[in-house]
PDB file of N, CA and C in Angstrom:
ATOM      1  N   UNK A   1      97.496 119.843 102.415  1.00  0.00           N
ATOM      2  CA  UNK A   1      97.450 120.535 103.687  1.00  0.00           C
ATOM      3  C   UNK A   1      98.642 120.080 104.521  1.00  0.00           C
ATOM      4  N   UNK A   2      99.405 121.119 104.934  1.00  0.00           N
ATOM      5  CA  UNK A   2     100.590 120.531 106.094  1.00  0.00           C
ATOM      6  C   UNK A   2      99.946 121.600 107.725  1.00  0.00           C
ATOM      7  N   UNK A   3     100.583 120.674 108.464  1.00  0.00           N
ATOM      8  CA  UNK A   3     100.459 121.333 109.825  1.00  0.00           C
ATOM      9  C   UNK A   3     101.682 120.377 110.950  1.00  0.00           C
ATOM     10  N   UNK A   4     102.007 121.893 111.685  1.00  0.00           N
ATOM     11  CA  UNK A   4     103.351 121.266 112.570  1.00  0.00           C
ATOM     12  C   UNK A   4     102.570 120.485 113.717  1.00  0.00           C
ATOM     13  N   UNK A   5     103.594 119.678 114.140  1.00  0.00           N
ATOM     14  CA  UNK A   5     103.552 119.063 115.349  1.00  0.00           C
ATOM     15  C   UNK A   5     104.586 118.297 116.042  1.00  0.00           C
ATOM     16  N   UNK A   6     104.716 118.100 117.178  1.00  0.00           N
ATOM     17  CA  UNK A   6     105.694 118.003 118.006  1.00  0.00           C
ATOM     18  C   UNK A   6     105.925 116.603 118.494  1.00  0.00           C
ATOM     19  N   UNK A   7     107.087 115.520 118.482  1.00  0.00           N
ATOM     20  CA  UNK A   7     106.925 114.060 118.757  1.00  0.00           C
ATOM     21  C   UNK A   7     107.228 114.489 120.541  1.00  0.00           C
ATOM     22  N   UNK A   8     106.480 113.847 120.866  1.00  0.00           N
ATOM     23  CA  UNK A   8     106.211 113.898 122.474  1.00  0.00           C
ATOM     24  C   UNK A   8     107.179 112.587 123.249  1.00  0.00           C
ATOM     25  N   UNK A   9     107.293 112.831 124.468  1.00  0.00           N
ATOM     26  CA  UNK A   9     107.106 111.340 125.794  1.00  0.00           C
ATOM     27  C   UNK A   9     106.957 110.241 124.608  1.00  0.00           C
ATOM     28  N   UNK A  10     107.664 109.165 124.769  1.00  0.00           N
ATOM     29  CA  UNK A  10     107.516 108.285 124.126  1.00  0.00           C
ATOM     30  C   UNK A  10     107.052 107.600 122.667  1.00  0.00           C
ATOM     31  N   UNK A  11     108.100 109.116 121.692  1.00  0.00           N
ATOM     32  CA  UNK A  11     107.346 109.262 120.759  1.00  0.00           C
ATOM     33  C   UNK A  11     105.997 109.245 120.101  1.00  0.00           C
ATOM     34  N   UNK A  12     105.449 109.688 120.658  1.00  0.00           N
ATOM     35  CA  UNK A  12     103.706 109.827 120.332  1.00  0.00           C
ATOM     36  C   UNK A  12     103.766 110.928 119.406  1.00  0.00           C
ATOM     37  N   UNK A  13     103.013 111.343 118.568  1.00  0.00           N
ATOM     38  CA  UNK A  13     102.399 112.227 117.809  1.00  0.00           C
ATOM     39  C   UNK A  13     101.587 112.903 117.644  1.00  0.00           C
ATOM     40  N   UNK A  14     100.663 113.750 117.681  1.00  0.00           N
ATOM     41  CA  UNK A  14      99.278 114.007 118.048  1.00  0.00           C
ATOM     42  C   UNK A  14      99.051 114.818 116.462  1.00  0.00           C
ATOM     43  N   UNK A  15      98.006 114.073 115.647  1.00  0.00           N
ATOM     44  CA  UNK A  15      97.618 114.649 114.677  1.00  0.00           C
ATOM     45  C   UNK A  15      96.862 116.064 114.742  1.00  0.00           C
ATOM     46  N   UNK A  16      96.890 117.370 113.983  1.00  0.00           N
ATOM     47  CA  UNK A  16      96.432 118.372 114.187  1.00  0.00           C
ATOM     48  C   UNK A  16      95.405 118.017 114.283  1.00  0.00           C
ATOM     49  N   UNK A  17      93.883 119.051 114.301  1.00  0.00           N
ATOM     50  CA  UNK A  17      92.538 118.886 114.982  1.00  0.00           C
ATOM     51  C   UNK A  17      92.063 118.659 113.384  1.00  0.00           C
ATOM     52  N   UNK A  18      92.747 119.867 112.435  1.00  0.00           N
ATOM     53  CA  UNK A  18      92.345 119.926 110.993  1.00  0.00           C
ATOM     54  C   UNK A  18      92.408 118.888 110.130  1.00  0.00           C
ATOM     55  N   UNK A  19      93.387 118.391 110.185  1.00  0.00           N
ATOM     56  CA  UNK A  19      93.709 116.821 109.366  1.00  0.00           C
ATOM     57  C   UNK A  19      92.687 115.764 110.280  1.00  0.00           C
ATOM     58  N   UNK A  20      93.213 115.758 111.278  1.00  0.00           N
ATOM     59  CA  UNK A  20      91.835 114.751 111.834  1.00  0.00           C
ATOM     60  C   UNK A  20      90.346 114.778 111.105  1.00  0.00           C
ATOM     61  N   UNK A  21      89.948 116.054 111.269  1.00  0.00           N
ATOM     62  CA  UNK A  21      88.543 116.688 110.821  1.00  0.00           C
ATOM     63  C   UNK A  21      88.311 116.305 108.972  1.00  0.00           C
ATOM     64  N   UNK A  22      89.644 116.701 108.179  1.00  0.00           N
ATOM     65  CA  UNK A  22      89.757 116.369 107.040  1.00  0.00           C
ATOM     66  C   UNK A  22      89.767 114.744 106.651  1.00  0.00           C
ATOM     67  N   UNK A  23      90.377 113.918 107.418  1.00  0.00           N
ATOM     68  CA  UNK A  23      90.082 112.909 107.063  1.00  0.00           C
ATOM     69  C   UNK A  23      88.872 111.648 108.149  1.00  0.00           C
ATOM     70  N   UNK A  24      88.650 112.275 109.005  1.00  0.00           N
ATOM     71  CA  UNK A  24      87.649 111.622 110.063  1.00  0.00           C
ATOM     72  C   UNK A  24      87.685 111.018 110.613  1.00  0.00           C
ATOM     73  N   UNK A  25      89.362 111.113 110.886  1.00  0.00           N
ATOM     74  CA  UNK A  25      90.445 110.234 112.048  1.00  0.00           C
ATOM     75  C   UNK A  25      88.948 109.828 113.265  1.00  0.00           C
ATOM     76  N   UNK A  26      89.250 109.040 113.779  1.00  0.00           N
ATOM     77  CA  UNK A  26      88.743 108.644 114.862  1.00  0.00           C
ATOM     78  C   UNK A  26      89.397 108.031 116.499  1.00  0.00           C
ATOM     79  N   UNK A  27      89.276 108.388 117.492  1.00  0.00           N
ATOM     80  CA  UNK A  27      90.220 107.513 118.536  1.00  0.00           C
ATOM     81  C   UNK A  27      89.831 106.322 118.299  1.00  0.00           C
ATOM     82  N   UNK A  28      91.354 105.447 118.153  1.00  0.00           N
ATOM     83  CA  UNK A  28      91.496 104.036 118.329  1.00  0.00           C
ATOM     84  C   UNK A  28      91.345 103.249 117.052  1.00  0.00           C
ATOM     85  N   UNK A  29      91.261 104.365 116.250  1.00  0.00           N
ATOM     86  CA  UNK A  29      91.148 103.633 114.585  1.00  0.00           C
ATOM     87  C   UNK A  29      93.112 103.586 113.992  1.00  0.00           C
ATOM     88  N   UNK A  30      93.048 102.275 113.703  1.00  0.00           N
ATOM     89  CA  UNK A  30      94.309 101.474 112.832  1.00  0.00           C
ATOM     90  C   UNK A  30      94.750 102.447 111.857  1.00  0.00           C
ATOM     91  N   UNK A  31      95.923 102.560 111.933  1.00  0.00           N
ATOM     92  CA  UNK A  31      96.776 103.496 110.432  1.00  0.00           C
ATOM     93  C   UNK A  31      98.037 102.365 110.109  1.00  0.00           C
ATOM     94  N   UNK A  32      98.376 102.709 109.034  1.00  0.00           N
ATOM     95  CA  UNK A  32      99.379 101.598 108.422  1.00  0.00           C
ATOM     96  C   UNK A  32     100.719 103.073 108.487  1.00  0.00           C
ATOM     97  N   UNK A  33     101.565 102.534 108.834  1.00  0.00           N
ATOM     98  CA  UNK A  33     103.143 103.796 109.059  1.00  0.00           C
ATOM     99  C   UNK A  33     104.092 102.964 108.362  1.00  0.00           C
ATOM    100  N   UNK A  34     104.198 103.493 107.289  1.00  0.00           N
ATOM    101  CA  UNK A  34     105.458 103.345 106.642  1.00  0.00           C
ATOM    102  C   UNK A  34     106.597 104.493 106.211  1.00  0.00           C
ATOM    103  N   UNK A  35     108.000 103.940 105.746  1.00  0.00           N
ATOM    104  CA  UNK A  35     109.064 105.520 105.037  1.00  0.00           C
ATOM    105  C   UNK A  35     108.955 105.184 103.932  1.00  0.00           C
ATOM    106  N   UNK A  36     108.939 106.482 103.333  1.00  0.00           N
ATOM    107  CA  UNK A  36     109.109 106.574 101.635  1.00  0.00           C
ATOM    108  C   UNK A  36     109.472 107.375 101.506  1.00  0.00           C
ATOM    109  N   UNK A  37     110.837 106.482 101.069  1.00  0.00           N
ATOM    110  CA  UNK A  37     111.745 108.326 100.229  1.00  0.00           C
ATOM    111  C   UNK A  37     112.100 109.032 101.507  1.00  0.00           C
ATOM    112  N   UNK A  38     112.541 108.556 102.735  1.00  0.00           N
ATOM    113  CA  UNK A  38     112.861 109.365 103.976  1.00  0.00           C
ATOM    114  C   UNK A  38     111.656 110.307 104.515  1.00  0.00           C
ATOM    115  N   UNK A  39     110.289 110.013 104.179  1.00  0.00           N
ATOM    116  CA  UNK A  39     109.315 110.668 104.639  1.00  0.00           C
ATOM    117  C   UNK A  39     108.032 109.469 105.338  1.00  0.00           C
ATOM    118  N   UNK A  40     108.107 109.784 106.362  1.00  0.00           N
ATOM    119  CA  UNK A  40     106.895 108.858 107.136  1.00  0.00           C
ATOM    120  C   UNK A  40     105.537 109.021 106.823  1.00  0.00           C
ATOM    121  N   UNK A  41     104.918 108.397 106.390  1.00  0.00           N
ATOM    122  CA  UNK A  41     103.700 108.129 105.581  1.00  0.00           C
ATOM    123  C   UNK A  41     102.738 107.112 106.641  1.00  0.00           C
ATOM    124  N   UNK A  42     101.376 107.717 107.136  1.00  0.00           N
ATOM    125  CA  UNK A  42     100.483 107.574 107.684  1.00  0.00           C
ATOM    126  C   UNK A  42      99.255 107.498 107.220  1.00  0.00           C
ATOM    127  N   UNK A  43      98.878 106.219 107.079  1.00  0.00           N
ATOM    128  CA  UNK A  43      97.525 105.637 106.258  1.00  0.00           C
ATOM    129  C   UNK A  43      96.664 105.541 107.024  1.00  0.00           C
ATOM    130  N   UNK A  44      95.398 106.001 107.287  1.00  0.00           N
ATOM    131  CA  UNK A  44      94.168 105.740 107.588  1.00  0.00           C
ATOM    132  C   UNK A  44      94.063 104.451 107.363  1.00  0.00           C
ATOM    133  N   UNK A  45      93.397 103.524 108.162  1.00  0.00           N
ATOM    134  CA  UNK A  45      92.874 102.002 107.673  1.00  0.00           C
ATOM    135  C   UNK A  45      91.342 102.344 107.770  1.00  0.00           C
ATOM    136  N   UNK A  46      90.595 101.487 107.055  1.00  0.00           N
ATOM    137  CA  UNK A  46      89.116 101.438 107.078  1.00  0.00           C
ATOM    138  C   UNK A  46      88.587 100.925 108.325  1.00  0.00           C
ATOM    139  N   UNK A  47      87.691 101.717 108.889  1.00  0.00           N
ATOM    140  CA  UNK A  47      87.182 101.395 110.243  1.00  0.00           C
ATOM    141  C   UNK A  47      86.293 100.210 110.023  1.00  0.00           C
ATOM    142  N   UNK A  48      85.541  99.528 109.000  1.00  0.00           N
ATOM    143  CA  UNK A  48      84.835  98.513 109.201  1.00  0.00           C
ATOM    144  C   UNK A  48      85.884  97.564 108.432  1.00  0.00           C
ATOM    145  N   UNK A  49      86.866  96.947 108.511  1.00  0.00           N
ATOM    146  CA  UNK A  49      87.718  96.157 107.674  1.00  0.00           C
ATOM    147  C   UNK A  49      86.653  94.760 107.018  1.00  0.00           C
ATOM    148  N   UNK A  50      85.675  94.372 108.140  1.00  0.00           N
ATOM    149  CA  UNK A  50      85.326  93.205 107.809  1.00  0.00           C
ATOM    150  C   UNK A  50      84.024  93.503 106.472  1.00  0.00           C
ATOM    151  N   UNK A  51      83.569  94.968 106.704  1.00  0.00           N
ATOM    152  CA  UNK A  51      82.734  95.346 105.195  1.00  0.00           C
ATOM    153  C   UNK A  51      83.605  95.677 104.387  1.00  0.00           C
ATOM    154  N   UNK A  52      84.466  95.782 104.159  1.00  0.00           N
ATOM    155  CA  UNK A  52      85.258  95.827 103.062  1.00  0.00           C
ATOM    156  C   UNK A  52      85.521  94.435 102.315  1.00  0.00           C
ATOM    157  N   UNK A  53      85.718  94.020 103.338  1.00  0.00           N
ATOM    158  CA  UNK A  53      86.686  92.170 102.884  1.00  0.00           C
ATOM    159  C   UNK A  53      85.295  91.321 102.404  1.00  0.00           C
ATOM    160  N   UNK A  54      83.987  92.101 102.752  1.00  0.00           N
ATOM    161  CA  UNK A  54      83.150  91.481 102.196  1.00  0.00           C
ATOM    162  C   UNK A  54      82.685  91.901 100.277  1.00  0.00           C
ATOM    163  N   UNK A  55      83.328  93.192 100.271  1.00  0.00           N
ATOM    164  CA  UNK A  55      82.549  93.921  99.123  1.00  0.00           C
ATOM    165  C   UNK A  55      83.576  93.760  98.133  1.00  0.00           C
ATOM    166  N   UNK A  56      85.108  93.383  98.391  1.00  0.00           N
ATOM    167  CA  UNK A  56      86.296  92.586  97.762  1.00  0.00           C
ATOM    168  C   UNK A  56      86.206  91.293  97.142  1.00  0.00           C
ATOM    169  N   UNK A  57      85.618  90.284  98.329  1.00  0.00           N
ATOM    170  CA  UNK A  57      85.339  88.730  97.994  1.00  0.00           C
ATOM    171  C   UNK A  57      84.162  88.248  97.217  1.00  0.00           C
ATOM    172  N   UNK A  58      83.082  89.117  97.895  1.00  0.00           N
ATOM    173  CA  UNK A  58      81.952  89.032  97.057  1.00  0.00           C
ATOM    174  C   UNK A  58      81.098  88.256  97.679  1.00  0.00           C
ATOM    175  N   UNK A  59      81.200  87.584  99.183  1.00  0.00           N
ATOM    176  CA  UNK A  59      81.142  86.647  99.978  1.00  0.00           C
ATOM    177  C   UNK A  59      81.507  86.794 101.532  1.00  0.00           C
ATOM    178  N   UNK A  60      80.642  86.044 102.359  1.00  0.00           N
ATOM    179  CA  UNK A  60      81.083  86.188 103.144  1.00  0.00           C
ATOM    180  C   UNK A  60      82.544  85.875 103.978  1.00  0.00           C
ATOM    181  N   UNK A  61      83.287  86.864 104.860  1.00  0.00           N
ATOM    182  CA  UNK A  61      84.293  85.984 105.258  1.00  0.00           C
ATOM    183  C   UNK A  61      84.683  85.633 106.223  1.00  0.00           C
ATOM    184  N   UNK A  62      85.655  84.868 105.530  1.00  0.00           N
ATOM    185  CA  UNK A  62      86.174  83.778 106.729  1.00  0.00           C
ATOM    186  C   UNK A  62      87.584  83.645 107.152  1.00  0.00           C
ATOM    187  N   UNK A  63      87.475  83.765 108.561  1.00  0.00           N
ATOM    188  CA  UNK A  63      89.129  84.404 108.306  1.00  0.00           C
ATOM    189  C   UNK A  63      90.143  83.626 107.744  1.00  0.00           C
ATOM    190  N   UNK A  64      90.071  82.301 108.076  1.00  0.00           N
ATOM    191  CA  UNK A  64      91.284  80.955 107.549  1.00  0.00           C
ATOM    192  C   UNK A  64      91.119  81.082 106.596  1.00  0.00           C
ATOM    193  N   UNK A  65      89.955  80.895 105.644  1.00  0.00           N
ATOM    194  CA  UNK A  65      90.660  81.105 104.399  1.00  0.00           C
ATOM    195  C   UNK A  65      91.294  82.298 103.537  1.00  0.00           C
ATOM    196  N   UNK A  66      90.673  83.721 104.001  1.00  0.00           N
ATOM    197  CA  UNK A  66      90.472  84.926 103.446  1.00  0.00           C
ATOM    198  C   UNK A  66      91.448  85.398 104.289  1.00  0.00           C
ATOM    199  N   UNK A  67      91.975  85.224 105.315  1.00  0.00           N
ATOM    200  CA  UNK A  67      92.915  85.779 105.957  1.00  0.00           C
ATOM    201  C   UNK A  67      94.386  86.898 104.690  1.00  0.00           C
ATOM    202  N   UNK A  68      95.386  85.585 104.521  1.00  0.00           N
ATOM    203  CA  UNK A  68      96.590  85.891 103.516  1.00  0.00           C
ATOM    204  C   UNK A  68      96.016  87.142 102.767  1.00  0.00           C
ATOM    205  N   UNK A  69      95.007  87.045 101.971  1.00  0.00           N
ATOM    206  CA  UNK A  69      94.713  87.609 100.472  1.00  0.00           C
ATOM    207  C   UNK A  69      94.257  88.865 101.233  1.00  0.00           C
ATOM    208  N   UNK A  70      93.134  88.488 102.375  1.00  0.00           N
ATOM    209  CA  UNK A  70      92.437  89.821 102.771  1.00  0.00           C
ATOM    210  C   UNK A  70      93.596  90.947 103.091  1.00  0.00           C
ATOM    211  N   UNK A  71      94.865  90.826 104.034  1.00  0.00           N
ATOM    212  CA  UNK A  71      95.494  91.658 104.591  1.00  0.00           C
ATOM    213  C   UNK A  71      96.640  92.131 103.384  1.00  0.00           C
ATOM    214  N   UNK A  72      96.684  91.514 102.248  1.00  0.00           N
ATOM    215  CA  UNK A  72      97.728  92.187 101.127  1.00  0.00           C
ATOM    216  C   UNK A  72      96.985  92.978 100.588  1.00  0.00           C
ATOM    217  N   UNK A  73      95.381  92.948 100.486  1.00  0.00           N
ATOM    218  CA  UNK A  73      94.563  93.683  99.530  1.00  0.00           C
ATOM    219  C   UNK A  73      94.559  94.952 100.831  1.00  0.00           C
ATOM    220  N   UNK A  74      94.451  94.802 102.131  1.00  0.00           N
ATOM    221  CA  UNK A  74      94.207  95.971 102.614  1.00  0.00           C
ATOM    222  C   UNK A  74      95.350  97.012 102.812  1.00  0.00           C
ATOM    223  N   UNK A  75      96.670  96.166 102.713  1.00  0.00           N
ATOM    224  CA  UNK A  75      97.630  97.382 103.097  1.00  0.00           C
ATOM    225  C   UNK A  75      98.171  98.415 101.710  1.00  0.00           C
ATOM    226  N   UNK A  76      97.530  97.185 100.884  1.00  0.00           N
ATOM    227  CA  UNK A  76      97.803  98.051  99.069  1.00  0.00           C
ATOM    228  C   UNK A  76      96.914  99.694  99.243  1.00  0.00           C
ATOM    229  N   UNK A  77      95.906  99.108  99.522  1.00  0.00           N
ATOM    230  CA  UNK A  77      94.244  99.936  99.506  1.00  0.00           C
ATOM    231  C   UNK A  77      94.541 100.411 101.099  1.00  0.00           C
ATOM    232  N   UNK A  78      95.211 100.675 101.620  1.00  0.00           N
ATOM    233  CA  UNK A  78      95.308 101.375 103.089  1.00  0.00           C
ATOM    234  C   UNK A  78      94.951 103.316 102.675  1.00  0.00           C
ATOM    235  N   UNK A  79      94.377 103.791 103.054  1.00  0.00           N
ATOM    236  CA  UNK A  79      93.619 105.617 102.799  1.00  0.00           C
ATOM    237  C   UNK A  79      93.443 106.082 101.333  1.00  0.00           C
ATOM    238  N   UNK A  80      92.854 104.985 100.859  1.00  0.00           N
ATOM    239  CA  UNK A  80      92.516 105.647  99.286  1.00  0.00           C
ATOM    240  C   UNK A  80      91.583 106.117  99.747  1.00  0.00           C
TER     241      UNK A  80
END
């Protein structure tokens, strides 16, 4: 699915209503922005990060130790 949109005032972006709806964007939910290949790439992050980092470890966590490992596993796994 593509849809236009316009970079605004202070470069802002405003995702269409459809892609929002398609993926279940939410206000104030984390995306990971990276370029690839000269194309800007916008990842959804998981809105509960800390149930994830639990269903990864197998355990509860903790940030000092789980910290490093937790945030390489999430930006790999960022909108699968």
């Amino acid at each position: 699915m593509s849809e236009e949109s316009v970079i605004g005032r202070r470069y802002t972006l405003v995702i269409p209503k459809t892609i929002r709806e398609e993926l279940t964007l939410k206000e104030g939910q984390r995306v990971l922005i990276h370029v690839e290949e000269g194309k800007i790439i916008i990842e959804p992050l998981p809105r509960n990060p800390y149930k994830v980092l639990e269903e990864v470890i197998g355990e509860p966590y903790e940030e000092e130790r789980d910290e490093p490992e937790a945030e390489r596993w999430l930006k790999s796994h960022a909108g699968r």
